[in-house]
C-alpha atoms as a PDB file:
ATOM      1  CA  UNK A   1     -43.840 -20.916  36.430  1.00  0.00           C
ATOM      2  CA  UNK A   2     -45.755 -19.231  34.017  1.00  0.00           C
ATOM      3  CA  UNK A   3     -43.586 -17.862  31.222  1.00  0.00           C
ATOM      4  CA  UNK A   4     -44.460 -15.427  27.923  1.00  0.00           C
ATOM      5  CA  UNK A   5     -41.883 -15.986  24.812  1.00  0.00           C
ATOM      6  CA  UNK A   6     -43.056 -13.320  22.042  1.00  0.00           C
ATOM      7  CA  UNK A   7     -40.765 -13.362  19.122  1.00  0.00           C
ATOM      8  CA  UNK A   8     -40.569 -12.681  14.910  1.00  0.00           C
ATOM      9  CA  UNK A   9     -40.447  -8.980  14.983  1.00  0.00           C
ATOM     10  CA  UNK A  10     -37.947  -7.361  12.462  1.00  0.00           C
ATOM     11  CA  UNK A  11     -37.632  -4.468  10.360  1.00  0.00           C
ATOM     12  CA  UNK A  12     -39.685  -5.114   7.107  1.00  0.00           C
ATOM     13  CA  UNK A  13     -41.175  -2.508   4.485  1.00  0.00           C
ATOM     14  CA  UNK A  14     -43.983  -0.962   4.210  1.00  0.00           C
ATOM     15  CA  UNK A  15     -46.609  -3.403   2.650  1.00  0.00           C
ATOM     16  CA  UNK A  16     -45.087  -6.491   4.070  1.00  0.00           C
ATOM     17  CA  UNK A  17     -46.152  -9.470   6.158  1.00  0.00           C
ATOM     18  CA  UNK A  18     -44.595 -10.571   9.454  1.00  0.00           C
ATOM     19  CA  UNK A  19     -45.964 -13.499  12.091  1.00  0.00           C
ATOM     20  CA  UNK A  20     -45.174 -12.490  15.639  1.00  0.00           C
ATOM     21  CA  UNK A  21     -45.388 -15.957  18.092  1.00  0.00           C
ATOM     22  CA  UNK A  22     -46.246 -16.205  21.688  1.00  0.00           C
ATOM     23  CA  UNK A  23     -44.722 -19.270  23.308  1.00  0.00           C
ATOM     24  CA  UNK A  24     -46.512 -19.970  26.636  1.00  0.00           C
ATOM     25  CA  UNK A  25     -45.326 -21.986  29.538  1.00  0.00           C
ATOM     26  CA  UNK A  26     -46.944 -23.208  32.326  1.00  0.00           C
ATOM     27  CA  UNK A  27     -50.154 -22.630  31.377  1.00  0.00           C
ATOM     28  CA  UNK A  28     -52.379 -24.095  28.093  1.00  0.00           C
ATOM     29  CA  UNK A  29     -53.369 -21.153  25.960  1.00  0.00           C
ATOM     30  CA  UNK A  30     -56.625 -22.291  25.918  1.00  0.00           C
ATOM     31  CA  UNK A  31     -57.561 -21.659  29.168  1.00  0.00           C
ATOM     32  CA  UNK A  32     -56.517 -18.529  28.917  1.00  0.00           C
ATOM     33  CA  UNK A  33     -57.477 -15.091  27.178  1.00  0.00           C
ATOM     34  CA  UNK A  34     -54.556 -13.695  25.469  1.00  0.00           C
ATOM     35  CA  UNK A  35     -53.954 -10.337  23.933  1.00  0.00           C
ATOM     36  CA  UNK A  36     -51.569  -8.828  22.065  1.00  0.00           C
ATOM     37  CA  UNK A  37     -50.071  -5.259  23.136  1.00  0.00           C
ATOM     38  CA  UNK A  38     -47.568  -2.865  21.294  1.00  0.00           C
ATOM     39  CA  UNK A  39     -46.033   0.866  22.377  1.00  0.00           C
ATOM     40  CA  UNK A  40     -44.169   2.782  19.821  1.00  0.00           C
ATOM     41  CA  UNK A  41     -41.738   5.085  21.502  1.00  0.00           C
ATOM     42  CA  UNK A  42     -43.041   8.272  23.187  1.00  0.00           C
ATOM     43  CA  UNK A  43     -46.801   6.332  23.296  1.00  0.00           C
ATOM     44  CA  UNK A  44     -48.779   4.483  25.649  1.00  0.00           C
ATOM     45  CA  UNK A  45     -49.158   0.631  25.329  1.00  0.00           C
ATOM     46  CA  UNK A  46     -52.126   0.196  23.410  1.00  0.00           C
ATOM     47  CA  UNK A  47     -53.760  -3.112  22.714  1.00  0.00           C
ATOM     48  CA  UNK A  48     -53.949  -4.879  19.370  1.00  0.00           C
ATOM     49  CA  UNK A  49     -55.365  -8.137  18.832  1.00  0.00           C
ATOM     50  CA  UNK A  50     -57.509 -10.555  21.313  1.00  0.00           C
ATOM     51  CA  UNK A  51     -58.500 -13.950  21.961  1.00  0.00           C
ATOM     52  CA  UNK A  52     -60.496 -15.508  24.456  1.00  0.00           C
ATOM     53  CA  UNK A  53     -59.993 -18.335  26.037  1.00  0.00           C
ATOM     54  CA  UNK A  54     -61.614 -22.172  24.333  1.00  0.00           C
ATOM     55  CA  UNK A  55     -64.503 -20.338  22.804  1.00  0.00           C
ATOM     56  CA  UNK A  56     -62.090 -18.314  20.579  1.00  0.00           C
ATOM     57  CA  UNK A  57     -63.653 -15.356  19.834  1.00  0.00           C
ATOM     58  CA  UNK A  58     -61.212 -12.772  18.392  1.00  0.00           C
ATOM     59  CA  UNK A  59     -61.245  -8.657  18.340  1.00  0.00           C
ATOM     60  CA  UNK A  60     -59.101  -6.416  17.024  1.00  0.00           C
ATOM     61  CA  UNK A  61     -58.419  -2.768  17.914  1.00  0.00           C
ATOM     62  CA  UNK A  62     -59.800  -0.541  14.575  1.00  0.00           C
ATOM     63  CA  UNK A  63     -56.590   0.354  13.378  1.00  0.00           C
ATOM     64  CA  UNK A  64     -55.616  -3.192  12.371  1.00  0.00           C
ATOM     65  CA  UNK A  65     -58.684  -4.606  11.538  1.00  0.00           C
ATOM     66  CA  UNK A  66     -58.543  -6.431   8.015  1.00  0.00           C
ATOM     67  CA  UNK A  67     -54.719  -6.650   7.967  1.00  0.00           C
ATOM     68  CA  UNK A  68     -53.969  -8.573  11.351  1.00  0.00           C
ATOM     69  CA  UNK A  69     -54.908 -11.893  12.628  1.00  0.00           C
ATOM     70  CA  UNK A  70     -54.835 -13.288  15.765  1.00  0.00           C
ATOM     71  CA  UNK A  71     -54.699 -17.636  15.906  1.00  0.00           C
ATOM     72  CA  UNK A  72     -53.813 -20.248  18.106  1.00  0.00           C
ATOM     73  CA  UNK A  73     -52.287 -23.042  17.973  1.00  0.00           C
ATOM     74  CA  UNK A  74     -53.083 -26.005  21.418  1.00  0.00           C
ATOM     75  CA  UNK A  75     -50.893 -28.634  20.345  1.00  0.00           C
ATOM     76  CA  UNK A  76     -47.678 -25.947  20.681  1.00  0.00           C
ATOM     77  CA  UNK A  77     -49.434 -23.643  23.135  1.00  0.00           C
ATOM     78  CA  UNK A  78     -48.583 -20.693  20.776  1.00  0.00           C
ATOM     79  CA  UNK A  79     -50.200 -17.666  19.909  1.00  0.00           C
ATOM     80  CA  UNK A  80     -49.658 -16.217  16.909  1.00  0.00           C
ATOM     81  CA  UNK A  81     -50.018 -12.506  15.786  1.00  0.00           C
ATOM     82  CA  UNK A  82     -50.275 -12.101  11.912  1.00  0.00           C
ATOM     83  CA  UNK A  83     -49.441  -8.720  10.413  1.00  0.00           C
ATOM     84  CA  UNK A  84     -50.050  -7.756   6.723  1.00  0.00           C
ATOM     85  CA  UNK A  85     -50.411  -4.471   4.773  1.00  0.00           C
ATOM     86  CA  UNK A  86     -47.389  -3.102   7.127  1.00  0.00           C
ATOM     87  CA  UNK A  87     -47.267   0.463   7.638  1.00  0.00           C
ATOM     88  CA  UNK A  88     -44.823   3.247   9.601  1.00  0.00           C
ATOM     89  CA  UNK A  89     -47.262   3.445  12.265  1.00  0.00           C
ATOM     90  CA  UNK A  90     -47.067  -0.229  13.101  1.00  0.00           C
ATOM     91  CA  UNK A  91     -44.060   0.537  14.707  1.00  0.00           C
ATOM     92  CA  UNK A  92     -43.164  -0.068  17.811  1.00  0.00           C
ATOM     93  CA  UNK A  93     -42.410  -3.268  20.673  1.00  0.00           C
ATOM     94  CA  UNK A  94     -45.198  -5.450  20.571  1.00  0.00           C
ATOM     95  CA  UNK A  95     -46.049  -7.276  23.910  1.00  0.00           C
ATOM     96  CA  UNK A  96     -48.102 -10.707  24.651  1.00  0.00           C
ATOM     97  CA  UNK A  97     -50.375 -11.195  27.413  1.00  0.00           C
ATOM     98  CA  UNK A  98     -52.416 -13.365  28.979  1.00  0.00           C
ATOM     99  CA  UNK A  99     -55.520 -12.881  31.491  1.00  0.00           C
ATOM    100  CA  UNK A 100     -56.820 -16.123  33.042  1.00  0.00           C
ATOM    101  CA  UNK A 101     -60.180 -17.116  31.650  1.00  0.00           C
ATOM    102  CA  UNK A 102     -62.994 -15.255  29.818  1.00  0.00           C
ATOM    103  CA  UNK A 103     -62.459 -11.548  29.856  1.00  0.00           C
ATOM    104  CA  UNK A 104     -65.847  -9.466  28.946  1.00  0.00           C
ATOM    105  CA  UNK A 105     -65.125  -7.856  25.563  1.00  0.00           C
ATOM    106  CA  UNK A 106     -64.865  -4.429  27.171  1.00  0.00           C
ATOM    107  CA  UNK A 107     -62.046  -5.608  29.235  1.00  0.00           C
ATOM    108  CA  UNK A 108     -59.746  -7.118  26.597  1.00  0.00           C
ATOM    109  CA  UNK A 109     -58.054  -3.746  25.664  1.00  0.00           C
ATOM    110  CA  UNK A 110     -57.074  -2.755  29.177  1.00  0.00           C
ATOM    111  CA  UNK A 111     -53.473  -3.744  30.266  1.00  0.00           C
ATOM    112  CA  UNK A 112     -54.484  -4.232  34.070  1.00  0.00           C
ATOM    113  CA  UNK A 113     -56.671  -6.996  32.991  1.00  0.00           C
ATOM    114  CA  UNK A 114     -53.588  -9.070  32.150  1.00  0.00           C
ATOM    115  CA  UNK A 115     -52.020 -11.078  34.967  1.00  0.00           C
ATOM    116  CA  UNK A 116     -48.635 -12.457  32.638  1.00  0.00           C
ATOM    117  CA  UNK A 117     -46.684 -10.288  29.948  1.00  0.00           C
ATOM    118  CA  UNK A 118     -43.580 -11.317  28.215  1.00  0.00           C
ATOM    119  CA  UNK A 119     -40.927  -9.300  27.573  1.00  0.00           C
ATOM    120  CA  UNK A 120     -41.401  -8.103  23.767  1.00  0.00           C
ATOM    121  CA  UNK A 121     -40.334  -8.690  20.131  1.00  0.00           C
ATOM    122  CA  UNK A 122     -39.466  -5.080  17.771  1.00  0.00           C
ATOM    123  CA  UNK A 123     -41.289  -4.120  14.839  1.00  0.00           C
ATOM    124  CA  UNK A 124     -39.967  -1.645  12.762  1.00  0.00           C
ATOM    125  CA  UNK A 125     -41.527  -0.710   9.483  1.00  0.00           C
ATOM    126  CA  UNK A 126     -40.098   1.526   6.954  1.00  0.00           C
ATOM    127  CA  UNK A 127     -41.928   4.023   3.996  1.00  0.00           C
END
């Protein structure tokens, strides 16, 4: 069964650093593309951070590039989401996903591309 574990949100301040993890199950990460997702409340889900499967070529949506950093990790089929330079709008539930194999790069940012999601780990981020 395959299975999505996303966890380390918290409420942090503005400026600071969190590392979200995606456990996966029944499945190798690898094989996989895997994106990140988050919806603040009253918004659509919007994606955030990408990674295609083995070749690992990342992308990030504009309004986190240079502050967040998506990585992987084979040996404990994780995926890791790393946040810095925190701010208000960050906010929100942020969601793992994964697509099986290579999705073009115009693809990664829409949600119907993803066949698993897990059930979502709360950032909140204070002024």
């Amino acid at each position: 069964e395959v299975q999505l574990q996303a966890s380390g949100g918290g409420l942090v301040q503005a400026g600071e650093s969190l590392r979200l993890s995606c456990a996966a199950s029944g499945f190798k990460v690898n094989d996989y593309t895997i994106g990140w997702f988050r919806q603040a409340p009253g918004r659509e889900r919007e994606g955030v951070s990408f990674l295609r499967n083995s070749e690992g070529i990342t992308r990030n949506a504009e309004s986190v590039k240079g502050r967040f950093t998506i990585s992987r990790d084979n040996a404990k089929n994780t995926v890791y989401l790393q946040m810095n330079s925190l701010q208000p709008e960050d906010t929100g539930v942020y969601f793992c996903a994964a697509a099986k194999g290579r999705l073009i790069v115009s693809a990664l940012r829409a949600k119907a591309s993803y066949d698993y999601w897990g059930q979502g780990t709360l950032v909140t981020v204070s002024s």
